[in-house]
Protein backbone atom coordinates (compact mmCIF):
# COMPACT_ATOMS: atom_id res chain seq x y z
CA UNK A 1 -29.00 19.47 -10.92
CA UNK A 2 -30.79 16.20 -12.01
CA UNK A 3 -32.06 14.44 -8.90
CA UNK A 4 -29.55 11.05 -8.34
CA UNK A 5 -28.03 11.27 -10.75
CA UNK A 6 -25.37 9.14 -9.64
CA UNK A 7 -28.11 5.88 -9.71
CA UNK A 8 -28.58 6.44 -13.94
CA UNK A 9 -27.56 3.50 -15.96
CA UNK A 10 -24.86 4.11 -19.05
CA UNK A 11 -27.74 4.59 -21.49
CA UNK A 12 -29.73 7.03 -19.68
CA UNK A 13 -26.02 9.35 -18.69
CA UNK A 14 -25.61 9.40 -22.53
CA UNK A 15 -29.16 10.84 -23.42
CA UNK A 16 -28.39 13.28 -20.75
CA UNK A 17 -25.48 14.52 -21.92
CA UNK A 18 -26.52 14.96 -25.46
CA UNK A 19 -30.18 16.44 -23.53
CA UNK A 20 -28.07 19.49 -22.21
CA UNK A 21 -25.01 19.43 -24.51
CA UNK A 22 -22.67 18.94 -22.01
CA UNK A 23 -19.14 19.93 -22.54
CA UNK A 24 -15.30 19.39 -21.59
CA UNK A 25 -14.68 21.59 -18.92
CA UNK A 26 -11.08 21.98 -19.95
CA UNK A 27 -11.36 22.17 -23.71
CA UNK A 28 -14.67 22.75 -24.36
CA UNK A 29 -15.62 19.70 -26.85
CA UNK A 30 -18.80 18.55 -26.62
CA UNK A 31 -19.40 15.42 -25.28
CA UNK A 32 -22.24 14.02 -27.16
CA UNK A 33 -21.64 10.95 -29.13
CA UNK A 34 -18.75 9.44 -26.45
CA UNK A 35 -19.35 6.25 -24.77
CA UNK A 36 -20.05 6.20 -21.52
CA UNK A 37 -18.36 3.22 -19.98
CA UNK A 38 -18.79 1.71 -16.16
CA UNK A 39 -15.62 1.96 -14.14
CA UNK A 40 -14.95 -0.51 -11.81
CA UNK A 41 -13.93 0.60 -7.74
CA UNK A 42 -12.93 -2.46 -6.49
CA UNK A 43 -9.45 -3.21 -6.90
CA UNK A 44 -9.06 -6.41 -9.18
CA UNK A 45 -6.01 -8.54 -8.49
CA UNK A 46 -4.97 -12.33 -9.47
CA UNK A 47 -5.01 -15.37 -6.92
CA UNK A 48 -3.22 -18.27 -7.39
CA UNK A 49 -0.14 -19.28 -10.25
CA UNK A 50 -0.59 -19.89 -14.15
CA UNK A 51 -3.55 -18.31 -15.60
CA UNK A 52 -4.68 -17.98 -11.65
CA UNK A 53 -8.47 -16.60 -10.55
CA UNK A 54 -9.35 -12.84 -10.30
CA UNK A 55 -9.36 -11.32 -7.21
CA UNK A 56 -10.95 -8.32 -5.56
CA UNK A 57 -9.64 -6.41 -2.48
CA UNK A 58 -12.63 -5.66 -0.16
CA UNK A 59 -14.26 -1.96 -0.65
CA UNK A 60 -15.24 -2.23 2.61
CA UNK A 61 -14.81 -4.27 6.00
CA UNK A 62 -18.47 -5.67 6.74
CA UNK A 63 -18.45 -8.61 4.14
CA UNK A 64 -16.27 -10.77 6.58
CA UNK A 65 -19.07 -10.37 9.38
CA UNK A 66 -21.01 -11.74 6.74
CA UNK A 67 -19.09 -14.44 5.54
CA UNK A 68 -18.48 -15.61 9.00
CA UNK A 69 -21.77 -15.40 10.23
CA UNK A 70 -22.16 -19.27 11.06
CA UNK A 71 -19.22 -18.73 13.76
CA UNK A 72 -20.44 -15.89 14.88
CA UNK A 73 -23.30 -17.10 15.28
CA UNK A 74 -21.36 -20.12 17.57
CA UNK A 75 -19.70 -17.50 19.45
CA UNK A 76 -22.71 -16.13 20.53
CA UNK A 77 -24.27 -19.48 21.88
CA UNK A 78 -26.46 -19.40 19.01
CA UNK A 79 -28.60 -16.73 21.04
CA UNK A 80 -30.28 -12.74 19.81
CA UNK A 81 -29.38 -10.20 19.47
CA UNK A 82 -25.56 -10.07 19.08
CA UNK A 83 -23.07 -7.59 17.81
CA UNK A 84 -19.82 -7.69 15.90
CA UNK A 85 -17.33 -4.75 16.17
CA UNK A 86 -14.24 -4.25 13.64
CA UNK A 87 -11.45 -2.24 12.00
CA UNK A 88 -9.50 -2.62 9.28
CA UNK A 89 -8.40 -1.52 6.02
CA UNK A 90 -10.47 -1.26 3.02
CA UNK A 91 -9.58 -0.70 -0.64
CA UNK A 92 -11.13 1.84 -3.41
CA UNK A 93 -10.12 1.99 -6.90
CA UNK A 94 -10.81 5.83 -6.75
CA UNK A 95 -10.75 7.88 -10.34
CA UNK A 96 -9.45 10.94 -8.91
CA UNK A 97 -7.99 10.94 -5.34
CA UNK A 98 -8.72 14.52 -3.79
CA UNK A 99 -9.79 16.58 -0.81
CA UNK A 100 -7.09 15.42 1.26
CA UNK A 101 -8.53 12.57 3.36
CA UNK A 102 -11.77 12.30 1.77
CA UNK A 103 -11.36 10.65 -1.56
CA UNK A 104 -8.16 8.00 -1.42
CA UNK A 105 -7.61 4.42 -1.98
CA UNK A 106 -6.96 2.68 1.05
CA UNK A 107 -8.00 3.67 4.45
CA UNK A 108 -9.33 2.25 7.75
CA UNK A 109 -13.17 1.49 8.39
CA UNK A 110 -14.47 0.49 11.52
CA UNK A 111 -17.90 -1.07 11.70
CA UNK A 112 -20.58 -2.63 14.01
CA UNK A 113 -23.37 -4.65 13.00
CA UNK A 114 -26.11 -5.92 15.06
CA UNK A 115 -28.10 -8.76 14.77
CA UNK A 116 -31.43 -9.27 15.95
CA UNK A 117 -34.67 -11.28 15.25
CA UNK A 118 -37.57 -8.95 14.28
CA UNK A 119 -40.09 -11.11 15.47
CA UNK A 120 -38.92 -11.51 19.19
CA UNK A 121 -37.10 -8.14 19.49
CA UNK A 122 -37.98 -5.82 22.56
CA UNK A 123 -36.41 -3.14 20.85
CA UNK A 124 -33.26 -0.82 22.44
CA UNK A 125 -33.75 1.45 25.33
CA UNK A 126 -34.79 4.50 23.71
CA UNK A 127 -35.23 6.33 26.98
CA UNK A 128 -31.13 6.25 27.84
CA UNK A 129 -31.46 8.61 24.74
CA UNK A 130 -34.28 9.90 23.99
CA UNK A 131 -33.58 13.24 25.25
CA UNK A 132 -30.98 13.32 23.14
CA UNK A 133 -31.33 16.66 20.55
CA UNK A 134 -30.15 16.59 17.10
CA UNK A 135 -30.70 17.95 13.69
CA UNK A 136 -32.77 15.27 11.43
CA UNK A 137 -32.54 16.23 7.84
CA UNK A 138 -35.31 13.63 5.85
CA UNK A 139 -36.39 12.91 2.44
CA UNK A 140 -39.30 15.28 2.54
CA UNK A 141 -37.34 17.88 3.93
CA UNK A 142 -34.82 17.53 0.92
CA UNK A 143 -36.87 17.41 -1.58
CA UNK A 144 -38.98 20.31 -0.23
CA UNK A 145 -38.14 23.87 -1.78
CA UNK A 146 -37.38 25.49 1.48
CA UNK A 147 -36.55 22.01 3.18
CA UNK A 148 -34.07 22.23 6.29
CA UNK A 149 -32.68 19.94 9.11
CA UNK A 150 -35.12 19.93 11.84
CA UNK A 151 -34.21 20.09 15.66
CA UNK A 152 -35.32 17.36 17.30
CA UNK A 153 -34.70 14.73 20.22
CA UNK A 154 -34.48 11.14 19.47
CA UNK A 155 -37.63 10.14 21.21
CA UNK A 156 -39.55 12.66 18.94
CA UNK A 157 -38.21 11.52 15.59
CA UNK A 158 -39.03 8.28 16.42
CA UNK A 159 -42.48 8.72 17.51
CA UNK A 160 -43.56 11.24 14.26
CA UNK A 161 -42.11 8.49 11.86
CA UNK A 162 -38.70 10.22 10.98
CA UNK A 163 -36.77 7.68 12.15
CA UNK A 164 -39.12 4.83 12.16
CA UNK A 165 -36.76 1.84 13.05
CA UNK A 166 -36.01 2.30 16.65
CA UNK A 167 -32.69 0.62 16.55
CA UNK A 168 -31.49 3.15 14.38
CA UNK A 169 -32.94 5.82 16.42
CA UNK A 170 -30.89 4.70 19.38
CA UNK A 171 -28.04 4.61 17.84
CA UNK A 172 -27.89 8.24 16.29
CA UNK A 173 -28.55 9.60 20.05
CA UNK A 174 -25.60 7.57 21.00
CA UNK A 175 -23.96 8.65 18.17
CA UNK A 176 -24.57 12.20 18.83
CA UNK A 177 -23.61 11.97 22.53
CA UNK A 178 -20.57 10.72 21.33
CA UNK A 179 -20.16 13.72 18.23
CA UNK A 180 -20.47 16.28 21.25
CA UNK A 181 -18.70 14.38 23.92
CA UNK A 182 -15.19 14.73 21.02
CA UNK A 183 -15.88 18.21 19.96
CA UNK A 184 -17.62 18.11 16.54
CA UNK A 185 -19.04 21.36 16.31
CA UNK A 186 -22.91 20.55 16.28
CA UNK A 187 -23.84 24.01 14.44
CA UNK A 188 -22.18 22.32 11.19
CA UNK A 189 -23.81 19.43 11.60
CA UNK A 190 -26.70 16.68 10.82
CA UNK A 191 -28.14 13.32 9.84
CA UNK A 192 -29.55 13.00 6.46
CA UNK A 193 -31.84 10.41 5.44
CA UNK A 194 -30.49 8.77 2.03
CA UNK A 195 -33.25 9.23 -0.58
CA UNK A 196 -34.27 6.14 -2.00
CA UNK A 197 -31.84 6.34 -5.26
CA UNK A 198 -28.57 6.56 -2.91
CA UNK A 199 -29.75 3.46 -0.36
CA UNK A 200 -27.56 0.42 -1.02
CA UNK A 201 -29.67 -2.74 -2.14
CA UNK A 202 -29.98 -4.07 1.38
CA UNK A 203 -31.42 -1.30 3.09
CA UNK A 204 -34.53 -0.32 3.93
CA UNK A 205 -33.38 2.90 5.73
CA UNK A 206 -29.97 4.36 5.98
CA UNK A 207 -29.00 8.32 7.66
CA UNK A 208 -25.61 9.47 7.19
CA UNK A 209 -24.13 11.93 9.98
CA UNK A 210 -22.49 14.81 7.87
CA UNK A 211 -20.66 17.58 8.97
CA UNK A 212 -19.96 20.92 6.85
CA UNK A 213 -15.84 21.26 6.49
CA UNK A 214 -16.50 24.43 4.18
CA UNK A 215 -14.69 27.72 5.33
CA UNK A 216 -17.57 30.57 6.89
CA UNK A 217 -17.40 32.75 3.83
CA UNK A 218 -17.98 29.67 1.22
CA UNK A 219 -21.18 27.42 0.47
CA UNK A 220 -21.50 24.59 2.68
CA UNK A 221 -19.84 21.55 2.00
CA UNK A 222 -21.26 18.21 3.84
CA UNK A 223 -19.35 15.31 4.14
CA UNK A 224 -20.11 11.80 5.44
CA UNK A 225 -19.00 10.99 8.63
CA UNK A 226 -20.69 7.40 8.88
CA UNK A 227 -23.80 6.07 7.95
CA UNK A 228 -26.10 4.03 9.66
């Protein structure tokens, strides 16, 4: 129950586990007084013969838009905004593979970035969506007692401040059209805003469509569907 938890460094997860004498689940020793070590999810490899360079297969596909920005950049005539679509496979050195399709070590990512100048940037067309309903589930809303998703069309989150970038906006109400348009069931489902613990070091927002798998009878269980 401790709030990102997942963000503590080694030194802080050992005070908590000696703070609330945490336990084996399967034996019951206590774990006080073990190291706590990091763990590593990239997959390391070796490049080259003889003593050879480590290696690392990607975690994820977006580094080589990245990397090959410059030509990108070429491709596009040197002109804002462009995109770059792609799919491929990605690589996780997972601890404990599980829940089927969910937690494994390879799989297939596909990814769009956009790239645009903020200082000369008309902004999408919010109005080819902005009718567009959906369930908006933000920080305040999480962190409130009673906090719950709230119903809302795009154009509304974006003028309150929910979603504040309107790029991002957009592309959840395209994102949504397209949820309903396969048949995700939109009664088990919404965008959560990462709280500011989970966002990765780059981002200044990020919402992660999530969609409850868990059988009627059980508690819900979200999982990520993509993030944006």
């Amino acid at each position: 129950d401790i709030e990102e938890a997942e963000g503590l460094g080694a030194e802080r997860v050992e005070e908590v586990i000696a703070e609330y004498e945490l336990v084996c689940p399967e034996c019951g020793a206590g774990l006080a007084g073990q190291a706590v070590e990091g763990f590593n999810l990239m997959f390391r490899t070796n490049i080259g013969p003889g003593t050879s360079s480590p290696g690392y297969l990607r975690p994820e596909t977006a580094q080589g838009i990245f990397v090959e920005f410059p030509q990108l950049k070429e491709y596009a005539r040197g002109q804002l905004p462009f995109g770059v679509t792609q799919i491929g496979r990605a690589y996780r050195n997972e601890i404990s593979p599980r829940k089927s399709l969910l937690r494994v070590r390879e799989f297939t990512q596909a990814e769009l970035e956009l790239f645009l100048d903020p200082e000369d940037d008309d902004g999408p067309d919010l109005d080819s969506v902005g009718d567009v309903v959906a369930p908006f589930y933000p920080v305040d809303a999480q962190e409130a007692a009673d906090g719950e998703p709230r119903e809302m069309t795009v154009r509304e989150a974006h003028e309150e401040g929910v979603v504040a970038d309107p790029w991002i906006a957009y592309y959840l109400g395209v994102a949504t059209e397209w949820y309903e348009r396969i048949g995700v069931d939109m009664d088990r489902f919404r965008y959560r805003q990462h709280l500011a613990g989970e966002r990765a070091h780059y981002a200044a927002d990020c919402w992660d469509a999530e969609a409850d798998v868990s059988d009627p009878d059980e508690d819900a269980d979200w999982i990520e569907l993509a993030g944006f």
